[in-house]
C-alpha atoms as a PDB file:
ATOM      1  CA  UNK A   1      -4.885  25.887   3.150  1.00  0.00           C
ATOM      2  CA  UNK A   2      -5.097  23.146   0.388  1.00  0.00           C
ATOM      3  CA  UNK A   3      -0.907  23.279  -0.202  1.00  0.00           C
ATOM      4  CA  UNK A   4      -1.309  21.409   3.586  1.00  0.00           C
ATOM      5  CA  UNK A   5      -2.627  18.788   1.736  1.00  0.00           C
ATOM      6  CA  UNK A   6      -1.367  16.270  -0.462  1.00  0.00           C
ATOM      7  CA  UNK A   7      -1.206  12.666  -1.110  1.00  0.00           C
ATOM      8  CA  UNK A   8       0.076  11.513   1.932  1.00  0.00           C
ATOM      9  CA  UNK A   9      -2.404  13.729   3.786  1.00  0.00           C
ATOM     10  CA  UNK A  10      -5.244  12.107   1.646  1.00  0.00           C
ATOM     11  CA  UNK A  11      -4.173   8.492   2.434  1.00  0.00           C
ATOM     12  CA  UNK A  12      -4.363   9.163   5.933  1.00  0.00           C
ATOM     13  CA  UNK A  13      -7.790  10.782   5.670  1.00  0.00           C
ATOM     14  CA  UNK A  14      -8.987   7.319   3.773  1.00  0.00           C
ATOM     15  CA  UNK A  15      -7.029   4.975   6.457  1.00  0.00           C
ATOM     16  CA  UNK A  16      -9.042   6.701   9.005  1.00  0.00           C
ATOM     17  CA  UNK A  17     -12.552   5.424   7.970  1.00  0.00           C
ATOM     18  CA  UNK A  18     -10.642   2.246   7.433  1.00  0.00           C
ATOM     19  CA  UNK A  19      -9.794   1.950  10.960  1.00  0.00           C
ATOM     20  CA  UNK A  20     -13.896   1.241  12.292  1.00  0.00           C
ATOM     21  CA  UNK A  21     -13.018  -1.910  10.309  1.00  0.00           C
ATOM     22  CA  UNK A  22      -8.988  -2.554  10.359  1.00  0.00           C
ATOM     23  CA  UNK A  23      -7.275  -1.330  12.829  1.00  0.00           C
ATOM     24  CA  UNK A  24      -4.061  -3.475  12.166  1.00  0.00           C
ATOM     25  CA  UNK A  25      -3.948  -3.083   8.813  1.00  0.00           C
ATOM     26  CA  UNK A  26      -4.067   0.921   8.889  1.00  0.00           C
ATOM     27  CA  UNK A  27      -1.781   0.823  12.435  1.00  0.00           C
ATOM     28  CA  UNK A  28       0.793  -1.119   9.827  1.00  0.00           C
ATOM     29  CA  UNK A  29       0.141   1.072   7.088  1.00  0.00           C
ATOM     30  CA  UNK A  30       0.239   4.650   9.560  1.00  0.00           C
ATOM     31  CA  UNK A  31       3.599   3.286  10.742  1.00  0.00           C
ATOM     32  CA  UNK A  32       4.940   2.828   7.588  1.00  0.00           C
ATOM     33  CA  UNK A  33       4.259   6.063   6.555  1.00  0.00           C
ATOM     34  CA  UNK A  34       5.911   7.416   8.894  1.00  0.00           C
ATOM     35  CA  UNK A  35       3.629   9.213  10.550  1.00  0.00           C
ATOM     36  CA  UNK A  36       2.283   9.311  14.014  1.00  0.00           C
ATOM     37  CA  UNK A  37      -1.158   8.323  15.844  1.00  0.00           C
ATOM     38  CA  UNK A  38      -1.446  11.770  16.750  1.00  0.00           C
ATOM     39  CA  UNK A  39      -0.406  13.247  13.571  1.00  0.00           C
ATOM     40  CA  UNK A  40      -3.175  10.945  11.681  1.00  0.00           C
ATOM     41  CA  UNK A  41      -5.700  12.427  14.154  1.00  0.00           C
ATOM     42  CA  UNK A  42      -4.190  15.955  13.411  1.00  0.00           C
ATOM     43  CA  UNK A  43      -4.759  15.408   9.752  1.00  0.00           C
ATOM     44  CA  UNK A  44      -8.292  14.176   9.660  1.00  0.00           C
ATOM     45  CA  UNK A  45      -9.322  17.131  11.922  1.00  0.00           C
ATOM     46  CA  UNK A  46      -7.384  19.472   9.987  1.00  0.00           C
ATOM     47  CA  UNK A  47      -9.418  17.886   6.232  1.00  0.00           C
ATOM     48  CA  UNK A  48     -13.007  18.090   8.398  1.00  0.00           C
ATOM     49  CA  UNK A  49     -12.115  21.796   8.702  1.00  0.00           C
ATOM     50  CA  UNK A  50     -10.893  22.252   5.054  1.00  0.00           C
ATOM     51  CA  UNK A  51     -13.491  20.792   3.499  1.00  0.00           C
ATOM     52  CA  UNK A  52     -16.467  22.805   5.379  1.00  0.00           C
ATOM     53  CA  UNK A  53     -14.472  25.928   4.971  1.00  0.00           C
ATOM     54  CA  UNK A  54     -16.516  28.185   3.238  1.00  0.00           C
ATOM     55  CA  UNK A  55     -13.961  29.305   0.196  1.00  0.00           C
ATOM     56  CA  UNK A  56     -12.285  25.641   0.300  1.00  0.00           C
ATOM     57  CA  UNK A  57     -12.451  24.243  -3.499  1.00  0.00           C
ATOM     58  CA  UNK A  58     -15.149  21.464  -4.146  1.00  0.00           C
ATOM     59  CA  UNK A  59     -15.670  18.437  -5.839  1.00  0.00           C
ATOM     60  CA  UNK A  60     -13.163  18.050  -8.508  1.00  0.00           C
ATOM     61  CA  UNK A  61     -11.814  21.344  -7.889  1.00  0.00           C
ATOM     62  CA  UNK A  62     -10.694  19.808  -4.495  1.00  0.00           C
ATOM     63  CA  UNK A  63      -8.900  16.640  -5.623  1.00  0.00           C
ATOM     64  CA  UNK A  64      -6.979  17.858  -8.032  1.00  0.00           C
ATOM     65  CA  UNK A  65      -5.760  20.179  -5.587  1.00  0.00           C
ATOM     66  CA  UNK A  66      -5.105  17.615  -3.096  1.00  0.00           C
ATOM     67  CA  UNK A  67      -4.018  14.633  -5.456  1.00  0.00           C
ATOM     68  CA  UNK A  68      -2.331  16.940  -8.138  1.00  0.00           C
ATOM     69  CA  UNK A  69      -3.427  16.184 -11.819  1.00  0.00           C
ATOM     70  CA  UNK A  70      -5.198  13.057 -13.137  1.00  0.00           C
ATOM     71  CA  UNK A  71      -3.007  10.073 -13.690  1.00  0.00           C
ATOM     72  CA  UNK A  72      -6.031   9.371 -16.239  1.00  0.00           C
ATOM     73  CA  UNK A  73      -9.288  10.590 -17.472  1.00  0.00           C
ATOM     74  CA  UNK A  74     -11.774   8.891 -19.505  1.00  0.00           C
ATOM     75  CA  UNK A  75     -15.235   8.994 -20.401  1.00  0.00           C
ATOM     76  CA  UNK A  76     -17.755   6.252 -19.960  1.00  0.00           C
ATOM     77  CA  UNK A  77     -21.624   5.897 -21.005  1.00  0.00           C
ATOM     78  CA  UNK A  78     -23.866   5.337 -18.150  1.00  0.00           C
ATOM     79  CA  UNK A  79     -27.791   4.473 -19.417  1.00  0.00           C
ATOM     80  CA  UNK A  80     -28.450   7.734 -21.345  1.00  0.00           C
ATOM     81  CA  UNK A  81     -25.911  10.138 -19.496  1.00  0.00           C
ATOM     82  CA  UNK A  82     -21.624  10.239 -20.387  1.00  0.00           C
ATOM     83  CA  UNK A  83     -19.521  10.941 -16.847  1.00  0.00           C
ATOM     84  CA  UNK A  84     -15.908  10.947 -16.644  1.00  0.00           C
ATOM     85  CA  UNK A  85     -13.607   8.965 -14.849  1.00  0.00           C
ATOM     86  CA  UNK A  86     -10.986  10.716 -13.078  1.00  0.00           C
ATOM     87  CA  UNK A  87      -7.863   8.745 -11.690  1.00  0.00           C
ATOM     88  CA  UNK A  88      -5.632   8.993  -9.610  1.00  0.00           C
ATOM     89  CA  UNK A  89      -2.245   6.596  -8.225  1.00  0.00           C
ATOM     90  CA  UNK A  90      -1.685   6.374  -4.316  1.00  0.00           C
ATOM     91  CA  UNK A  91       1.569   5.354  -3.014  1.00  0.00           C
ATOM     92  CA  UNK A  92       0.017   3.288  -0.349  1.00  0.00           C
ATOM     93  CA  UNK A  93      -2.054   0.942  -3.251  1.00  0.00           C
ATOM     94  CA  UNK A  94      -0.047   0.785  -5.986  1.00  0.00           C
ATOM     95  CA  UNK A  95      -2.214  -1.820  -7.628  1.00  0.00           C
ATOM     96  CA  UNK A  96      -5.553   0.346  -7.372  1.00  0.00           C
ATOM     97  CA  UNK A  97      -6.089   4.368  -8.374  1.00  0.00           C
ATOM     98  CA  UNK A  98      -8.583   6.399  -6.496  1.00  0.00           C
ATOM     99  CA  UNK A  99     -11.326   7.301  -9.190  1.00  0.00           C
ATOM    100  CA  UNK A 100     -13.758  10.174  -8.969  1.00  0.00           C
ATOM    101  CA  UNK A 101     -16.682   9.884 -11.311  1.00  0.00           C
ATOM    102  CA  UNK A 102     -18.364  13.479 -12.387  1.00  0.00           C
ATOM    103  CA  UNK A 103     -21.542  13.826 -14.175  1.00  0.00           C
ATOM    104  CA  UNK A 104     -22.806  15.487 -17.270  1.00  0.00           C
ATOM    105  CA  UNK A 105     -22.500  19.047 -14.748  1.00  0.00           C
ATOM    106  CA  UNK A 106     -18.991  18.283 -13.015  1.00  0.00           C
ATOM    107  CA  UNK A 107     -20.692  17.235  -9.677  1.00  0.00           C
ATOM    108  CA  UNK A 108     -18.825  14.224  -8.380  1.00  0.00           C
ATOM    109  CA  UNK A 109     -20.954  11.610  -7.938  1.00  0.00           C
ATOM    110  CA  UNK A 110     -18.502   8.863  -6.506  1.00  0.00           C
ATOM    111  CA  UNK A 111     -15.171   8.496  -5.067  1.00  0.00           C
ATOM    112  CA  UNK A 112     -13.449   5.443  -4.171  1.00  0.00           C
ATOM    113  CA  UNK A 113     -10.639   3.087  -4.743  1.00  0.00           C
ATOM    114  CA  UNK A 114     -10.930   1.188  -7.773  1.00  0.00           C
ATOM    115  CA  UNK A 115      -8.676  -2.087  -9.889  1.00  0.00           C
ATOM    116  CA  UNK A 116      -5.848  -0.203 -11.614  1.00  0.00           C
ATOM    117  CA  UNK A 117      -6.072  -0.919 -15.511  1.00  0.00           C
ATOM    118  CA  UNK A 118      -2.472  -2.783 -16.008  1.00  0.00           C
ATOM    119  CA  UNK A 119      -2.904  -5.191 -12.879  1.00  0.00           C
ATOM    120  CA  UNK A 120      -4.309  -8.179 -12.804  1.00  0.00           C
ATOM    121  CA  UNK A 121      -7.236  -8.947 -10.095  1.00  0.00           C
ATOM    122  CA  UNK A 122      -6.748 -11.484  -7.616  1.00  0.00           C
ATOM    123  CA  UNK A 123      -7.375 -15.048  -8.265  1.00  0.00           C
ATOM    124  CA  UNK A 124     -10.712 -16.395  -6.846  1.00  0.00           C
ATOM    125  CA  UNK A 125     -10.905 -17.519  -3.682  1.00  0.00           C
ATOM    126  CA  UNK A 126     -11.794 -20.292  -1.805  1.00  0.00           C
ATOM    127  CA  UNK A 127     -15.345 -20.472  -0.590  1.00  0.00           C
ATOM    128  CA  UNK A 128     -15.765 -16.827  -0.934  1.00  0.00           C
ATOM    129  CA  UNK A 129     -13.070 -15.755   1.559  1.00  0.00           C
ATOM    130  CA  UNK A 130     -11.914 -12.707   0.144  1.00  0.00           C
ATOM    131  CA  UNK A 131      -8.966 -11.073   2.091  1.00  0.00           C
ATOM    132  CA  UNK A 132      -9.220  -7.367   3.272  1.00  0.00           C
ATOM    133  CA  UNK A 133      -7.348  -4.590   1.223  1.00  0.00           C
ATOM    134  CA  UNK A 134      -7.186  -7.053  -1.346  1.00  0.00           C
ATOM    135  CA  UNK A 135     -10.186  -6.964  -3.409  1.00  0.00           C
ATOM    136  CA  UNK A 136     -12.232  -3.848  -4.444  1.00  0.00           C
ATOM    137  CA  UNK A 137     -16.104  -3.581  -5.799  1.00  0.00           C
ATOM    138  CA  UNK A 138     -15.542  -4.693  -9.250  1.00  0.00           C
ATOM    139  CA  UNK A 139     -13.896  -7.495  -8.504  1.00  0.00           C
ATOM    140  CA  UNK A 140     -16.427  -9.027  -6.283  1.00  0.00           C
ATOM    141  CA  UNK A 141     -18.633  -8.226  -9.377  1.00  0.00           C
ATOM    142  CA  UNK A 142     -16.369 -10.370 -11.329  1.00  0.00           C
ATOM    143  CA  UNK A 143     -15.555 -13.118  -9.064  1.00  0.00           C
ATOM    144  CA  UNK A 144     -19.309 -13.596  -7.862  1.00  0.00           C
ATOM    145  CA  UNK A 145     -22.302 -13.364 -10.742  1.00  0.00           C
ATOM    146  CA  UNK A 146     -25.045 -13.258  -7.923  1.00  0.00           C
ATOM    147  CA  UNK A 147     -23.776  -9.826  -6.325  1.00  0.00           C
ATOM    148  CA  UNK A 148     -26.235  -7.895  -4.716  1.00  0.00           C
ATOM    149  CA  UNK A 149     -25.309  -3.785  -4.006  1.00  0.00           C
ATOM    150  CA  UNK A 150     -27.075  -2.643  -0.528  1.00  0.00           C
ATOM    151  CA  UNK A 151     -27.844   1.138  -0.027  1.00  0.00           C
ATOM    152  CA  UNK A 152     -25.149   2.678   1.665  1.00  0.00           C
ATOM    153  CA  UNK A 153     -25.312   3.698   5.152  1.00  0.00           C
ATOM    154  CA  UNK A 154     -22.454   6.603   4.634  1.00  0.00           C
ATOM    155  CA  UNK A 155     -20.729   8.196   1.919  1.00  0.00           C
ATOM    156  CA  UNK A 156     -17.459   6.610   2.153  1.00  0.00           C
ATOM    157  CA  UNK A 157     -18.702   3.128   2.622  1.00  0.00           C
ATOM    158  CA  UNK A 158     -20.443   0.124   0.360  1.00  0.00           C
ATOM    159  CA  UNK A 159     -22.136  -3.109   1.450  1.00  0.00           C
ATOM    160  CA  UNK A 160     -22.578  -6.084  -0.695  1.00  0.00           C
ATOM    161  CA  UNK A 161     -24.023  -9.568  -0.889  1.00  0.00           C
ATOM    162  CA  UNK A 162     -22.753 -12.175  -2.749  1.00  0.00           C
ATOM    163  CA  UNK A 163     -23.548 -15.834  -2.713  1.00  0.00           C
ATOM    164  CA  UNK A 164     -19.962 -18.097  -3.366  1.00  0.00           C
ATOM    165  CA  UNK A 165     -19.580 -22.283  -3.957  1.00  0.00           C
ATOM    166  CA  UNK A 166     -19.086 -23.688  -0.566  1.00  0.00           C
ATOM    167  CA  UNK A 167     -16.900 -26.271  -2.796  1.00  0.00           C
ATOM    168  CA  UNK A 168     -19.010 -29.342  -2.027  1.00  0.00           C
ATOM    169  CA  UNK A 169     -21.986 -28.308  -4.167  1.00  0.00           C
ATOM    170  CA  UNK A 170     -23.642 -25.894  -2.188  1.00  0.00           C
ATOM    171  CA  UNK A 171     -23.711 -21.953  -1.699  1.00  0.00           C
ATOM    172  CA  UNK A 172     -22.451 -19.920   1.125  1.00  0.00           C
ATOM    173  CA  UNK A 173     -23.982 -16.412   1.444  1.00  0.00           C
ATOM    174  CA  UNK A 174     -22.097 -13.627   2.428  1.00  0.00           C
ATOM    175  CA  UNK A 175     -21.753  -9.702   2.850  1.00  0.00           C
ATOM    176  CA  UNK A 176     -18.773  -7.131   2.322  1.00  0.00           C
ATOM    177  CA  UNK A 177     -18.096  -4.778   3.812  1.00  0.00           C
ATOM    178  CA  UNK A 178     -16.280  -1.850   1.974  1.00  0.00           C
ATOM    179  CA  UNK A 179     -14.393   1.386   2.537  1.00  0.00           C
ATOM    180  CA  UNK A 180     -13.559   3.651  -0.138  1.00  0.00           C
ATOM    181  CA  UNK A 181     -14.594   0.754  -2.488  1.00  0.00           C
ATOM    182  CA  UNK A 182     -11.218  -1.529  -0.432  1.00  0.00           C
ATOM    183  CA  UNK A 183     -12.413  -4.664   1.263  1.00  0.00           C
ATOM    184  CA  UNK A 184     -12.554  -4.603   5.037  1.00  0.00           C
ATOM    185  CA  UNK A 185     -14.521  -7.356   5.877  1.00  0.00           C
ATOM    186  CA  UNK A 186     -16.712 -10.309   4.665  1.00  0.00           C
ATOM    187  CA  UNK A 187     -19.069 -11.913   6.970  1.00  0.00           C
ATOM    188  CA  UNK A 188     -21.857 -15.190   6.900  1.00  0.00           C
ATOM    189  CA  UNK A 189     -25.376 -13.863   5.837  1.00  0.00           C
ATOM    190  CA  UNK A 190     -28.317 -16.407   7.557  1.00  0.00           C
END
């Protein structure tokens, strides 16, 4: 079942928790895949069953049978433990690579969409109004010293708070909303 599977599969798979958030921007990108609104439905139902079948691969196992092999992998020191970053390149971002990070055991411990090494991030904004699909975790870490990581309330998804110059002095407190570690949305925190 996995050779039904590949990167164009996976996109749509990631597109479809998108949607909650931005519906035009994954109707544009669906479209200009090529593929159909019915076909992207097909898809996710057809991963759901993959990935609770009992024999289906897991963890890293899975990706690189879904994404083919790593564009990249690296290791990185986290406290006292070394994991290993894992990268892949996606058509549909060609400026980011979708990074799995495995523990000392293998275990993946994160997946999500991450700054590609040779691009540059996107120039600060004004007053904190990041654009969806634009930005991705680390760069609100860059752009915004006073960033605040919520607990996540699923898997796929990451909340953050982040206080930006209002540009006459003051501070304007805000929270985004992400999806695979891409931008949907940023809203006003009271």
């Amino acid at each position: 079942m996995t050779q039904a599977f590949g990167v164009q599969e996976f996109q749509l798979v990631l597109l479809r928790r998108m949607a909650d958030f931005q519906p035009v921007l994954v109707e544009r990108a669906r479209s200009g895949m090529g593929v159909s609104v019915g076909e992207m439905r097909q898809v996710n139902a057809a991963w759901q069953r993959f990935v609770r079948a009992k024999g289906a691969p897991r963890g890293m196992s899975r990706l690189v049978a879904v994404l083919g092999p790593q564009l990249s992998v690296r290791e990185q020191r986290t406290g006292d433990l070394t994991c290993r970053l894992h990268q892949w390149a996606l058509p549909l971002w060609p400026d980011l690579r979708f990074e799995a990070v495995a523990g000392p055991d293998g275990g993946v411990w994160q997946e999500w969409l991450v700054r590609a090494p040779e691009t540059a991030p996107p120039p600060v904004p004004a007053a904190g109004e990041l654009a969806p699909w634009e930005y991705v975790v680390s760069d609100l870490e860059r752009l915004f010293p006073e960033v605040r990581h919520l607990p996540e309330d699923a898997p796929s998804r990451w909340t953050s708070r982040f206080a930006a110059p209002d540009g006459q002095g003051g501070t304007l407190r805000r929270q985004a909303r992400f999806v695979h570690g891409l931008l949907q949305e940023v809203t006003p925190v009271d």
